[in-house]
C-alpha atoms as a PDB file:
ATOM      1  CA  UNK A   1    -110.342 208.601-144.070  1.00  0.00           C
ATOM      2  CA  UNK A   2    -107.348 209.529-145.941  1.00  0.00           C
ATOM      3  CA  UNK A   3    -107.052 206.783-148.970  1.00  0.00           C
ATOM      4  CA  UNK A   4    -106.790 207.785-151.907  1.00  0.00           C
ATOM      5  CA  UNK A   5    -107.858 211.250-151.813  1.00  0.00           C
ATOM      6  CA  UNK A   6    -106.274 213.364-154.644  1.00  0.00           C
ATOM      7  CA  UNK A   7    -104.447 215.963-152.571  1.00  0.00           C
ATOM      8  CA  UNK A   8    -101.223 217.981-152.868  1.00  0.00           C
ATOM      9  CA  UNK A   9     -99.109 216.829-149.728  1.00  0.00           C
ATOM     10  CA  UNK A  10     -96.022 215.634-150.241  1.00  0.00           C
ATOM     11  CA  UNK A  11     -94.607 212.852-148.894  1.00  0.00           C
ATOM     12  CA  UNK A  12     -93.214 214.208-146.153  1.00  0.00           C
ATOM     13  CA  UNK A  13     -95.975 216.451-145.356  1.00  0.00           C
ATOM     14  CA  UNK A  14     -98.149 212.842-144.572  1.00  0.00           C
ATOM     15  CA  UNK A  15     -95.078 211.684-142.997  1.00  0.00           C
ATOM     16  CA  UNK A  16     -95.056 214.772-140.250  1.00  0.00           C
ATOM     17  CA  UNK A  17     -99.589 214.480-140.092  1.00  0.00           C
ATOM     18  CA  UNK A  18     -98.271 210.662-139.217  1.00  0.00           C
ATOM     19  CA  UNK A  19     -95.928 211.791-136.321  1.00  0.00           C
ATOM     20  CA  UNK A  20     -98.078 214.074-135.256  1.00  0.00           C
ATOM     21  CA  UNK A  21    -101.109 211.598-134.785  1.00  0.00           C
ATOM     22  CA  UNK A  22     -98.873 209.129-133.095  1.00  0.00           C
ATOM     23  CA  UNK A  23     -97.398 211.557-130.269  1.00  0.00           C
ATOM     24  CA  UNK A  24    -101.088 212.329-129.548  1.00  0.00           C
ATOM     25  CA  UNK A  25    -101.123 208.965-127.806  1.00  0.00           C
ATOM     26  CA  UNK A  26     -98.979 208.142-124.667  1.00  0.00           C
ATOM     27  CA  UNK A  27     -98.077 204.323-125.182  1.00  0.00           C
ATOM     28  CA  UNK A  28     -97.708 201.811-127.456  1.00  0.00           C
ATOM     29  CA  UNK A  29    -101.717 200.132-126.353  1.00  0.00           C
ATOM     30  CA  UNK A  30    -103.130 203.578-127.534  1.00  0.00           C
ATOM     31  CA  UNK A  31    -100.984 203.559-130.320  1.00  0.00           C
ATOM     32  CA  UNK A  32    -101.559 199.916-131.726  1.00  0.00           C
ATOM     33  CA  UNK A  33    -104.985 200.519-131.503  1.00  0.00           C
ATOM     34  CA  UNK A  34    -104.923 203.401-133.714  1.00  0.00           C
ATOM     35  CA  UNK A  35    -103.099 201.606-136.281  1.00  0.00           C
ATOM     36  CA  UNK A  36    -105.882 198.723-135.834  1.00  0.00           C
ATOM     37  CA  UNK A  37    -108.612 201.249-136.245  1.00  0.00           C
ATOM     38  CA  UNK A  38    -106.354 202.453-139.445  1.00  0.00           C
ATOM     39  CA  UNK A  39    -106.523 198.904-140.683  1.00  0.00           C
ATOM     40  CA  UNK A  40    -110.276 198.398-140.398  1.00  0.00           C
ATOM     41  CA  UNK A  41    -110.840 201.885-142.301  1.00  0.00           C
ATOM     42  CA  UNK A  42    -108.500 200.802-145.360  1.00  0.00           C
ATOM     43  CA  UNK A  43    -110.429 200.429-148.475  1.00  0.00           C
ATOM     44  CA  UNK A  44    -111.616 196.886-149.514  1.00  0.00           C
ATOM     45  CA  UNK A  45    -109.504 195.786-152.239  1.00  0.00           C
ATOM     46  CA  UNK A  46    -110.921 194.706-155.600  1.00  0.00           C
ATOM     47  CA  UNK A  47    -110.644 190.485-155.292  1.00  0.00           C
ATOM     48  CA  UNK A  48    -109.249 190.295-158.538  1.00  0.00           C
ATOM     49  CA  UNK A  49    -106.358 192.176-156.965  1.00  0.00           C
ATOM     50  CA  UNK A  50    -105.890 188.890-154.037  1.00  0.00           C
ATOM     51  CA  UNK A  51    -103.790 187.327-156.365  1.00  0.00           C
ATOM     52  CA  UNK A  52    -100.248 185.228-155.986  1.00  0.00           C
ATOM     53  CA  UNK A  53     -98.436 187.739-157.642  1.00  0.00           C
ATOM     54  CA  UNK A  54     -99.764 190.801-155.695  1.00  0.00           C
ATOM     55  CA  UNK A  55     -98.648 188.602-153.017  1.00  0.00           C
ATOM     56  CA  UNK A  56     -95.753 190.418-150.851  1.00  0.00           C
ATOM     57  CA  UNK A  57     -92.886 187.937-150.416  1.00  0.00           C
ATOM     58  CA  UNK A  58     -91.453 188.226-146.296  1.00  0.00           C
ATOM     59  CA  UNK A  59     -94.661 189.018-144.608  1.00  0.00           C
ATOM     60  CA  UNK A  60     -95.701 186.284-142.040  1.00  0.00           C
ATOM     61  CA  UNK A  61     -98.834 187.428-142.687  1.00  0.00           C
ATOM     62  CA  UNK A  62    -101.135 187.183-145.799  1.00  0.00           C
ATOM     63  CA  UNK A  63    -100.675 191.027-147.953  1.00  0.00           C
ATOM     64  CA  UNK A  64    -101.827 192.062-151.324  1.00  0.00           C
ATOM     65  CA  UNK A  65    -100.404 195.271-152.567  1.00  0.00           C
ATOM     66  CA  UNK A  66    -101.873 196.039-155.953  1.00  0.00           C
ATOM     67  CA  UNK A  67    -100.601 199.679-157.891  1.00  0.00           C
ATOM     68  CA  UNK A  68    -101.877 201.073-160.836  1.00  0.00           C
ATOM     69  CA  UNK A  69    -100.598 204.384-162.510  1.00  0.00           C
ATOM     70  CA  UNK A  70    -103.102 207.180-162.835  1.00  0.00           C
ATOM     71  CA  UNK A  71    -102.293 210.661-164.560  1.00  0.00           C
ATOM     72  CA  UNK A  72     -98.455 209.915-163.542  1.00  0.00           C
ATOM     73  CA  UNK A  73     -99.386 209.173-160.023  1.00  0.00           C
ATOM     74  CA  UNK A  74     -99.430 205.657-158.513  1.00  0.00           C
ATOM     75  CA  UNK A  75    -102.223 204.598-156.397  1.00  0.00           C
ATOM     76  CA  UNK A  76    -101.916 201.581-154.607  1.00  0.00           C
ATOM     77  CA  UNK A  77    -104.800 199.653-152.707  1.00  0.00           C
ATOM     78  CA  UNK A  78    -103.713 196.221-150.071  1.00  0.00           C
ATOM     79  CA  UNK A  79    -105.015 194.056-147.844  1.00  0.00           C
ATOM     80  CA  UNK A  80    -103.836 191.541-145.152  1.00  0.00           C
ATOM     81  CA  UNK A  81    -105.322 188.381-143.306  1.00  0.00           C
ATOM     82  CA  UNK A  82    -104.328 190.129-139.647  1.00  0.00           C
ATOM     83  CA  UNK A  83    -105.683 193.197-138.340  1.00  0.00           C
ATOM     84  CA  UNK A  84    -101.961 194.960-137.113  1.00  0.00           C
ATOM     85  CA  UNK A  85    -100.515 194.073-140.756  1.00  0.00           C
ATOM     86  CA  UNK A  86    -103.616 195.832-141.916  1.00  0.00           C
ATOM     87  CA  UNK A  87    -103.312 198.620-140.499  1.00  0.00           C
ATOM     88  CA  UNK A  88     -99.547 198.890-141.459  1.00  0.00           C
ATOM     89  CA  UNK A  89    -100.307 198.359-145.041  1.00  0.00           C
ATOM     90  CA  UNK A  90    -102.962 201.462-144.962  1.00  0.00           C
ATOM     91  CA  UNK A  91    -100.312 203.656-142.936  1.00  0.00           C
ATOM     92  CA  UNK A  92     -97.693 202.780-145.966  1.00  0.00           C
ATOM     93  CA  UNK A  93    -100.529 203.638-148.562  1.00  0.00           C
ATOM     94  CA  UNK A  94    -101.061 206.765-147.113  1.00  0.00           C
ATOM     95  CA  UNK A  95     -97.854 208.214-147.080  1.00  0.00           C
ATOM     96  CA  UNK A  96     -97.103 206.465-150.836  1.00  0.00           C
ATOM     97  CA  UNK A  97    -100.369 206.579-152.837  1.00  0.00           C
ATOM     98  CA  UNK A  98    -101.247 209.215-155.129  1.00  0.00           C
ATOM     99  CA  UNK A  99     -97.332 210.327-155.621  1.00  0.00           C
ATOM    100  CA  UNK A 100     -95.411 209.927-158.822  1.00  0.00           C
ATOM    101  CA  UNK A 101     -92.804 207.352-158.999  1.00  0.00           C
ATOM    102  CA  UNK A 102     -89.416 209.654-158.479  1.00  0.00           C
ATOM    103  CA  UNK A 103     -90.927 210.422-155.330  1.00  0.00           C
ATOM    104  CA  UNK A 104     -91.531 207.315-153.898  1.00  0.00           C
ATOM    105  CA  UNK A 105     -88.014 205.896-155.375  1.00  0.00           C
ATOM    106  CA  UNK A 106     -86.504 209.042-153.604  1.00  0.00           C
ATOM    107  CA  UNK A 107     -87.951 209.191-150.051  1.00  0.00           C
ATOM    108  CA  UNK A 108     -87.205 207.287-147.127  1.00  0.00           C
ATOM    109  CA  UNK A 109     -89.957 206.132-144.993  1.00  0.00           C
ATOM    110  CA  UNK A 110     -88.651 208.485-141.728  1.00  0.00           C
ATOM    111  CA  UNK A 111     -91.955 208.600-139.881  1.00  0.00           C
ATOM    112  CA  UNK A 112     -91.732 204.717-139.120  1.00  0.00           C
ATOM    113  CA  UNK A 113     -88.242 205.418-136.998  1.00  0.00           C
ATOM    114  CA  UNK A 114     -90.210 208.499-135.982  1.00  0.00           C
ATOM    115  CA  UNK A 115     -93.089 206.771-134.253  1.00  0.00           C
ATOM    116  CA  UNK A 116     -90.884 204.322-133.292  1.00  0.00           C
ATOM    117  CA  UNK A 117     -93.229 201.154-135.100  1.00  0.00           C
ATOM    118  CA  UNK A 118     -90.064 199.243-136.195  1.00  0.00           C
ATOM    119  CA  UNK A 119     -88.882 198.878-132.651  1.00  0.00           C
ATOM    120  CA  UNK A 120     -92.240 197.755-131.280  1.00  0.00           C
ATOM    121  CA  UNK A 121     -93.122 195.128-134.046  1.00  0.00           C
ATOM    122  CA  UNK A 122     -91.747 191.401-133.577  1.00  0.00           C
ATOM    123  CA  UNK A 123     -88.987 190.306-135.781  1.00  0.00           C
ATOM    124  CA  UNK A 124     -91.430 189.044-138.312  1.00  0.00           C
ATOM    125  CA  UNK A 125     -93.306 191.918-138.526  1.00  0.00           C
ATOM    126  CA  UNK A 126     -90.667 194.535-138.743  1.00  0.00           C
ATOM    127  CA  UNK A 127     -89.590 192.312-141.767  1.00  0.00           C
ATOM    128  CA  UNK A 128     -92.660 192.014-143.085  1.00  0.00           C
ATOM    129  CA  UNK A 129     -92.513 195.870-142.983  1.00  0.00           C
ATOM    130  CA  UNK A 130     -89.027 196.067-144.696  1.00  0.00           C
ATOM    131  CA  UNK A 131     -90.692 193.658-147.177  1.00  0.00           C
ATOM    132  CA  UNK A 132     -93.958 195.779-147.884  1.00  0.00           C
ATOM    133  CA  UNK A 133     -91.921 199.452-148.536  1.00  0.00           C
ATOM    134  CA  UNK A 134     -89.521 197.226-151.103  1.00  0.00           C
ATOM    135  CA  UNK A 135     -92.356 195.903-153.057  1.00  0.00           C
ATOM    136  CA  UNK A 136     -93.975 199.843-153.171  1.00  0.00           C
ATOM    137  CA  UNK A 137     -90.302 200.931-154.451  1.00  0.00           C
ATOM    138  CA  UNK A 138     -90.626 198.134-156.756  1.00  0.00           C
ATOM    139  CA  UNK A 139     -93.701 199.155-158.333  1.00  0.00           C
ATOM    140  CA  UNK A 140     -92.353 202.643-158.741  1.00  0.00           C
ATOM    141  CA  UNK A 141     -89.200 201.760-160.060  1.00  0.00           C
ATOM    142  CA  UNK A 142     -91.679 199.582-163.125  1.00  0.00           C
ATOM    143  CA  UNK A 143     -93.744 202.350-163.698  1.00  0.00           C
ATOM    144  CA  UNK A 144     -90.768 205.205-163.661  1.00  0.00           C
ATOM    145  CA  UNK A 145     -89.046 202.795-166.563  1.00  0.00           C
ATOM    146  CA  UNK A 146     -92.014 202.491-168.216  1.00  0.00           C
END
């Protein structure tokens, strides 16, 4: 799949390969299960990483978002307890991992209005959401002061 492959896309370059994967499908049942099948292909977290404080605050759901900084670059690996917040958590790593921290401070996460996900998640969810691209800012903001 597509985690954490070194590669030389920007973040808006995965952003547009997002959009265009979602308007391959024609609803929202095609489209969920995509992001399901994205969920079951994200990477298996270390354990040590399923920690309280690699716990993301908002989410109704169980998520562990772990980053580490490599060669200026921050990867990040997650997980979640539910299969939609899964797959969520691998479409954010994706577009975020393997980019230095500027870039991730500086970009706005487009493709999610895009593919319309925000508007098709419940209230929790789309929170949860909010809460998972804060906590990714977060990290970069640490590692850009650092």
């Amino acid at each position: 799949m597509y985690f954490y492959k070194k590669n030389n896309l920007t973040i808006q370059q995965i952003q547009s390969e997002i959009i265009s994967e979602f308007n391959m499908f024609s609803d929202w049942t095609e489209k969920y299960e995509y992001i399901i099948d994205l969920g079951k292909n994200l990477p298996v977290i270390d354990p040590k990483f399923k920690t309280p404080e690699n716990t993301i605050k908002g989410c109704q759901s169980k998520v562990w978002l772990h980053a580490e900084n490599n060669d200026n670059k921050i990867i990040f690996t997650a997980d979640s307890d539910a299969i939609i917040t899964r797959g969520i958590v691998a479409i954010l790593i994706r577009v975020f991992s393997n980019q230095s921290a500027e870039d991730i401070i500086n970009t706005k996460a487009d493709f999610i209005e895009e593919i319309g996900l925000k508007q098709h998640l419940s209230q929790t969810r789309a929170n949860g959401l909010s809460s998972m691209i804060k906590q990714i800012k977060l990290y970069a903001i640490a590692y850009s002061n650092k």
